[in-house]
Each structure stands twice: as C-alpha cells, then as structure tokens.
N, C-alpha and C. Protein backbone atom coordinates (compact mmCIF):
# COMPACT_ATOMS: atom_id res chain seq x y z
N UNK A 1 98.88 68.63 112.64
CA UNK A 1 99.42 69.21 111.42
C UNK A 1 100.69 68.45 111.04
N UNK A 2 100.38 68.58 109.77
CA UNK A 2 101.88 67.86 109.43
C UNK A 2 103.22 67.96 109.49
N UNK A 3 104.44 67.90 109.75
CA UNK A 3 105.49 68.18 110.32
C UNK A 3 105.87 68.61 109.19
N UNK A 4 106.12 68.23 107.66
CA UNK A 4 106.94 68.70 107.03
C UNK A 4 105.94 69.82 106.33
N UNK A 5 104.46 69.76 105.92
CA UNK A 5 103.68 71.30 105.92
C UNK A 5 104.43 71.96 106.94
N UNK A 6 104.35 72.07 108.04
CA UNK A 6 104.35 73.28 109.51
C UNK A 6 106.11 73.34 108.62
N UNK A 7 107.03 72.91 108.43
CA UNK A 7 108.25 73.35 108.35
C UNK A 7 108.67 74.02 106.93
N UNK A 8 107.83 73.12 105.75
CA UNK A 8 108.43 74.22 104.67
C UNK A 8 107.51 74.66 104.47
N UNK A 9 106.21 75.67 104.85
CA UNK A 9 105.25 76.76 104.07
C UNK A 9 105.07 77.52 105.09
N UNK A 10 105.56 77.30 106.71
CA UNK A 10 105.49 78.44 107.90
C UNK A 10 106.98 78.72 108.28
N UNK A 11 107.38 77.31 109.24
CA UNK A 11 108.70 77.83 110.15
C UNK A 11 109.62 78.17 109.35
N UNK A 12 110.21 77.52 107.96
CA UNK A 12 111.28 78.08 107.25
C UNK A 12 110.96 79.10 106.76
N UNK A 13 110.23 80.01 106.36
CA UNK A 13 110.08 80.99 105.80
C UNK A 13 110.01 82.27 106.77
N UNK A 14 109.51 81.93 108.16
CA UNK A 14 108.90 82.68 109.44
C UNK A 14 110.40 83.16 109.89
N UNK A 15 110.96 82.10 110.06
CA UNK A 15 112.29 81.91 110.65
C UNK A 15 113.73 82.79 109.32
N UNK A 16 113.09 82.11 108.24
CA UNK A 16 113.99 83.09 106.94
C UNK A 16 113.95 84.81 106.95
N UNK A 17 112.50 85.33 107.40
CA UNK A 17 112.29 86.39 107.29
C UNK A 17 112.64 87.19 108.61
N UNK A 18 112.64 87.07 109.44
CA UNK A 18 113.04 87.19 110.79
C UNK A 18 114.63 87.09 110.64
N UNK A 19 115.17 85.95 110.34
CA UNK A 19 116.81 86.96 110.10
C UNK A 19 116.98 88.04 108.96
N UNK A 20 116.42 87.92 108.39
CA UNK A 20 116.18 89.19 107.23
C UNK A 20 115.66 90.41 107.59
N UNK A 21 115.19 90.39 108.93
CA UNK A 21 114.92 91.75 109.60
C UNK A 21 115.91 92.01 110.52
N UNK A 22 116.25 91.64 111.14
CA UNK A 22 117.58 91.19 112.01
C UNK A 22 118.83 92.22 111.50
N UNK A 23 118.81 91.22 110.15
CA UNK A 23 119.96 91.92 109.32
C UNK A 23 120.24 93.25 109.00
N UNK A 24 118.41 93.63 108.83
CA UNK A 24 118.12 94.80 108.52
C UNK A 24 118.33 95.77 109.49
N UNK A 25 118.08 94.92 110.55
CA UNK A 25 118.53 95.89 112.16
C UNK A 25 120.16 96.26 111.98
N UNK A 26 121.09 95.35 111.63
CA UNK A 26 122.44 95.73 111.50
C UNK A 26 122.66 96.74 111.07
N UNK A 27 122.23 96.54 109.80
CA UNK A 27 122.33 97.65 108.83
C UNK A 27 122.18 99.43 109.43
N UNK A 28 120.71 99.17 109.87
CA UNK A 28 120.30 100.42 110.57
C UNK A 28 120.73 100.77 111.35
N UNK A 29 121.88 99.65 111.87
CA UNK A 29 122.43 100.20 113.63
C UNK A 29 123.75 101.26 112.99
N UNK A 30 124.09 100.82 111.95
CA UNK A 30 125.16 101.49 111.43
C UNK A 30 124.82 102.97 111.18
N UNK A 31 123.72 103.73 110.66
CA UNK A 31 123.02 105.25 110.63
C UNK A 31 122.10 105.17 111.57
N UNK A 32 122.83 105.55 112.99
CA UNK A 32 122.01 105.96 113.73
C UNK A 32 121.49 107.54 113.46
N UNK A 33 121.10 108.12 111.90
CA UNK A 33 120.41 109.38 112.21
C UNK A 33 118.86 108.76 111.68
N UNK A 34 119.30 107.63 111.20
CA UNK A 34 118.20 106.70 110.58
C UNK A 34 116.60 106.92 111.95
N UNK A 35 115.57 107.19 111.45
CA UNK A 35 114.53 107.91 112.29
C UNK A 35 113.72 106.03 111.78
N UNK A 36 113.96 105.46 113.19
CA UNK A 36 112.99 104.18 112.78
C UNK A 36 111.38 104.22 113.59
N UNK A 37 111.12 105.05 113.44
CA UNK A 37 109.62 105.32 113.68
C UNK A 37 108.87 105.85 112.24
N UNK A 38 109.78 105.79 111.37
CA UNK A 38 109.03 106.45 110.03
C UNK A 38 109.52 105.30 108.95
N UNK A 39 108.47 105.10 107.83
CA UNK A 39 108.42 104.04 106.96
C UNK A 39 109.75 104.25 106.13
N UNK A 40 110.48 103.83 105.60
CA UNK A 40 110.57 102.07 105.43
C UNK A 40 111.19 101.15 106.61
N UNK A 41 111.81 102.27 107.47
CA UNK A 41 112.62 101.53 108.33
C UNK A 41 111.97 101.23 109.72
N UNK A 42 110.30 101.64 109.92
CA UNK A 42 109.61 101.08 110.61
C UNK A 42 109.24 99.64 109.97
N UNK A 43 109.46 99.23 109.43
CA UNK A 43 109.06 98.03 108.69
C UNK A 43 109.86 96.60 109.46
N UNK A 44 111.33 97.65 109.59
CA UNK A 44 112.65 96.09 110.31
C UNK A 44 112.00 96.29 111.96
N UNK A 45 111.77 97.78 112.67
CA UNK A 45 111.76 98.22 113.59
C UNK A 45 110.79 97.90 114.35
N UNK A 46 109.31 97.96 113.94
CA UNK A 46 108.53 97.32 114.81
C UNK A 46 108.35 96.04 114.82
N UNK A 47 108.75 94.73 114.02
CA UNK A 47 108.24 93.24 114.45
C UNK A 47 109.77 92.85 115.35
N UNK A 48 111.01 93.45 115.36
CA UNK A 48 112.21 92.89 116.04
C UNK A 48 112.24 93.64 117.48
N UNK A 49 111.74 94.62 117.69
CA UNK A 49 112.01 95.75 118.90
C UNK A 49 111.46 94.87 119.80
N UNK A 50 110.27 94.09 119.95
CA UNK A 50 110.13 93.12 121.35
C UNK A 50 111.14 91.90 121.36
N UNK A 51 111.80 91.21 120.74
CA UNK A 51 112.99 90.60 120.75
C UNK A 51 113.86 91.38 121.15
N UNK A 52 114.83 92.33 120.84
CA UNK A 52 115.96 93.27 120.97
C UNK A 52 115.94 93.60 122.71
N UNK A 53 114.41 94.36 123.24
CA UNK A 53 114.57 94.69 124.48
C UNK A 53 115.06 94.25 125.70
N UNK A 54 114.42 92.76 125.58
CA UNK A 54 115.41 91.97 127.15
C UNK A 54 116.68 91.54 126.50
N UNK A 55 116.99 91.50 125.25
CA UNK A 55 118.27 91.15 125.11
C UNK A 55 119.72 92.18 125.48
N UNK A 56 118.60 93.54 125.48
CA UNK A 56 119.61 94.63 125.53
C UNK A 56 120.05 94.66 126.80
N UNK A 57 118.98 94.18 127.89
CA UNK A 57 118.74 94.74 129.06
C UNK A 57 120.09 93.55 130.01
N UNK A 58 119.78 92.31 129.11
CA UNK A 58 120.92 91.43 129.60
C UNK A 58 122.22 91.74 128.81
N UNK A 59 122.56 91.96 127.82
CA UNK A 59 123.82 92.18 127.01
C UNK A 59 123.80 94.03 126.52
N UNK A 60 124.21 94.95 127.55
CA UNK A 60 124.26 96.40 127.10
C UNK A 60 125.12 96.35 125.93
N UNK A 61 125.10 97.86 125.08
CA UNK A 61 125.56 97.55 123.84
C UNK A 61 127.81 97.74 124.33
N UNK A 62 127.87 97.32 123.61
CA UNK A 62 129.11 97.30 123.95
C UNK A 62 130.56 98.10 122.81
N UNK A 63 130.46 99.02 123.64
CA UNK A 63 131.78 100.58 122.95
C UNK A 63 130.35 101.10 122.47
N UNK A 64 129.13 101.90 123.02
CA UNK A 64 127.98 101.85 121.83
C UNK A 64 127.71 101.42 120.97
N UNK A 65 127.76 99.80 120.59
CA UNK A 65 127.68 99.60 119.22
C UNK A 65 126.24 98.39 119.89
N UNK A 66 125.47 97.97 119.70
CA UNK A 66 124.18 97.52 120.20
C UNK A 66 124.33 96.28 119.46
N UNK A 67 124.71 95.39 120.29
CA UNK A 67 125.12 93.76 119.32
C UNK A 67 123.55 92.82 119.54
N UNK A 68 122.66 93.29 120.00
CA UNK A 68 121.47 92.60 120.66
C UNK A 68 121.04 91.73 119.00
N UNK A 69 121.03 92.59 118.06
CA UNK A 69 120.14 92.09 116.43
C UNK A 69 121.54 90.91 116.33
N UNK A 70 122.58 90.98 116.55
CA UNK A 70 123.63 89.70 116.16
C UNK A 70 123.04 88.65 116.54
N UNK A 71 122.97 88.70 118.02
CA UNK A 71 122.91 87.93 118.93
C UNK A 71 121.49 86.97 118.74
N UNK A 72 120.71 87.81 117.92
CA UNK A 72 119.46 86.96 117.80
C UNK A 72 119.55 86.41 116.51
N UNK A 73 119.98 86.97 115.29
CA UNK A 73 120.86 86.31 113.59
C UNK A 73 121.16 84.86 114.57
N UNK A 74 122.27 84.76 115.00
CA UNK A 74 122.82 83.83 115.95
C UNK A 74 121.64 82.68 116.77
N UNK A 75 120.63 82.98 117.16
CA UNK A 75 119.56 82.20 117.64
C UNK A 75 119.11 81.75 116.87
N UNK A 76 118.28 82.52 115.79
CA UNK A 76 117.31 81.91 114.70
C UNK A 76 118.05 81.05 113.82
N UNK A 77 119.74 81.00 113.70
CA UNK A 77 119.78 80.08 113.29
C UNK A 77 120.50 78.82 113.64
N UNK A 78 120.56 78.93 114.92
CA UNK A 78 120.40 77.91 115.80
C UNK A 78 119.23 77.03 115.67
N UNK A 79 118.09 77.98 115.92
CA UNK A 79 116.85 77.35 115.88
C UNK A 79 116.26 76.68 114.59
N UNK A 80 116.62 77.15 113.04
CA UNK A 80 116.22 76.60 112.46
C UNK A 80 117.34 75.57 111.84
N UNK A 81 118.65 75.55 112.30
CA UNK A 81 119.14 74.83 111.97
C UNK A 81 119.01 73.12 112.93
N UNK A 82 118.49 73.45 113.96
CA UNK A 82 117.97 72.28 114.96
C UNK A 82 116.86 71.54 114.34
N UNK A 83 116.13 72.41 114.03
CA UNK A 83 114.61 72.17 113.30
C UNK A 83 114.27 71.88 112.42
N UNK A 84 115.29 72.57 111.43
CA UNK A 84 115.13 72.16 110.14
C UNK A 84 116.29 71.73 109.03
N UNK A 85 117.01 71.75 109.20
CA UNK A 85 118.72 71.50 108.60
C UNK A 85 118.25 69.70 108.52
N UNK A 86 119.44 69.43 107.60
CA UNK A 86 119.36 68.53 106.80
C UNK A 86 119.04 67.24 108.43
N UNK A 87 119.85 67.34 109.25
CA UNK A 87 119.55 66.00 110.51
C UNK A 87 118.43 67.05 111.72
N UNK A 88 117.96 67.68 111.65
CA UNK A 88 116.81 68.49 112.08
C UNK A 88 115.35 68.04 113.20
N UNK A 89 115.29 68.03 113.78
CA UNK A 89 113.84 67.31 114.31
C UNK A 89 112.71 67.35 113.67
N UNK A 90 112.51 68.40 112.67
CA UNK A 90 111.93 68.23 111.91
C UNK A 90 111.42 67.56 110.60
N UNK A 91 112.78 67.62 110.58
CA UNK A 91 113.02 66.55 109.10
C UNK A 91 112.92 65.26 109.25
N UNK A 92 113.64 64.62 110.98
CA UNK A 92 113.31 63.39 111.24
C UNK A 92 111.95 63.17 110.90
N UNK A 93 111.08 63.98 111.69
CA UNK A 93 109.71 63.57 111.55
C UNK A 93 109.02 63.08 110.75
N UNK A 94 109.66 64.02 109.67
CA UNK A 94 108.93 63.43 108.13
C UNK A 94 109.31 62.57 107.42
C-alpha cells in the first residue's frame, strides 16, 4: 500500500479522531454525574476505555482527577507527529 494513501485517507484521520475522543474524555472527566454507559457519551466511552485501563493502572488518578485521557492526547500526538508532520517517516516515504 502506498505510504502517502495509508497516511492521508486512514492514519491522519484515525489518529485525528482518536484525539477528538480523548478530548472528549476530558471533558467528561470534568461531570463525573455524566452516566457514560448511555448515548451520547457512550460514543467517547466505549472506543477509548481499552486505552485508558492499563494507563490508569500504571499512572492512578492523581488528587482524583484521572489524567490517563491527557496522557494519551500526549501520545497520539507524538505518534502522528513522528509519522506524519511535515519531516515525518511518512512523508519521507513519499
């Protein structure tokens, strides 16, 4: 597959939407009466909750405030900035 297909019509967008749930986790961490087993906010809740869990389990939340959704904002764009940012491995490729 082609490197610059696989990067702008999957990983940038995969990777765009995924901090956009992330974010959405912030948000929600802020109303914790917020019930995330019920729609709309099952929507951020079930594709990030298998990410969040070992992160919690290594970084507990800290004063109760659950920094695990930062911490991964912080990865993904690590990752797509490695990958795909202007000097990128990806971009080399192409």
């Amino acid at each position: 597959m082609n490197a610059s297909l696989l990067s702008n019509w999957f990983l940038g967008p995969l990777l765009g939407l995924m901090t956009l749930l992330f974010i959405c986790r912030i948000v929600l961490s802020w109303y914790p009466q917020a019930n995330l087993n019920r729609l709309p906010f099952l929507l951020a809740a079930w594709p990030t909750e298998p990410f969040l869990i070992p992160v919690r389990k290594l970084v507990p939340p800290i004063g109760g405030v659950d920094i695990s959704p930062i911490i991964w904002v912080g990865i993904i764009s690590l990752i797509r900035e490695l990958l795909l940012g202007q000097q990128g491995l990806l971009r080399m490729l192409a």
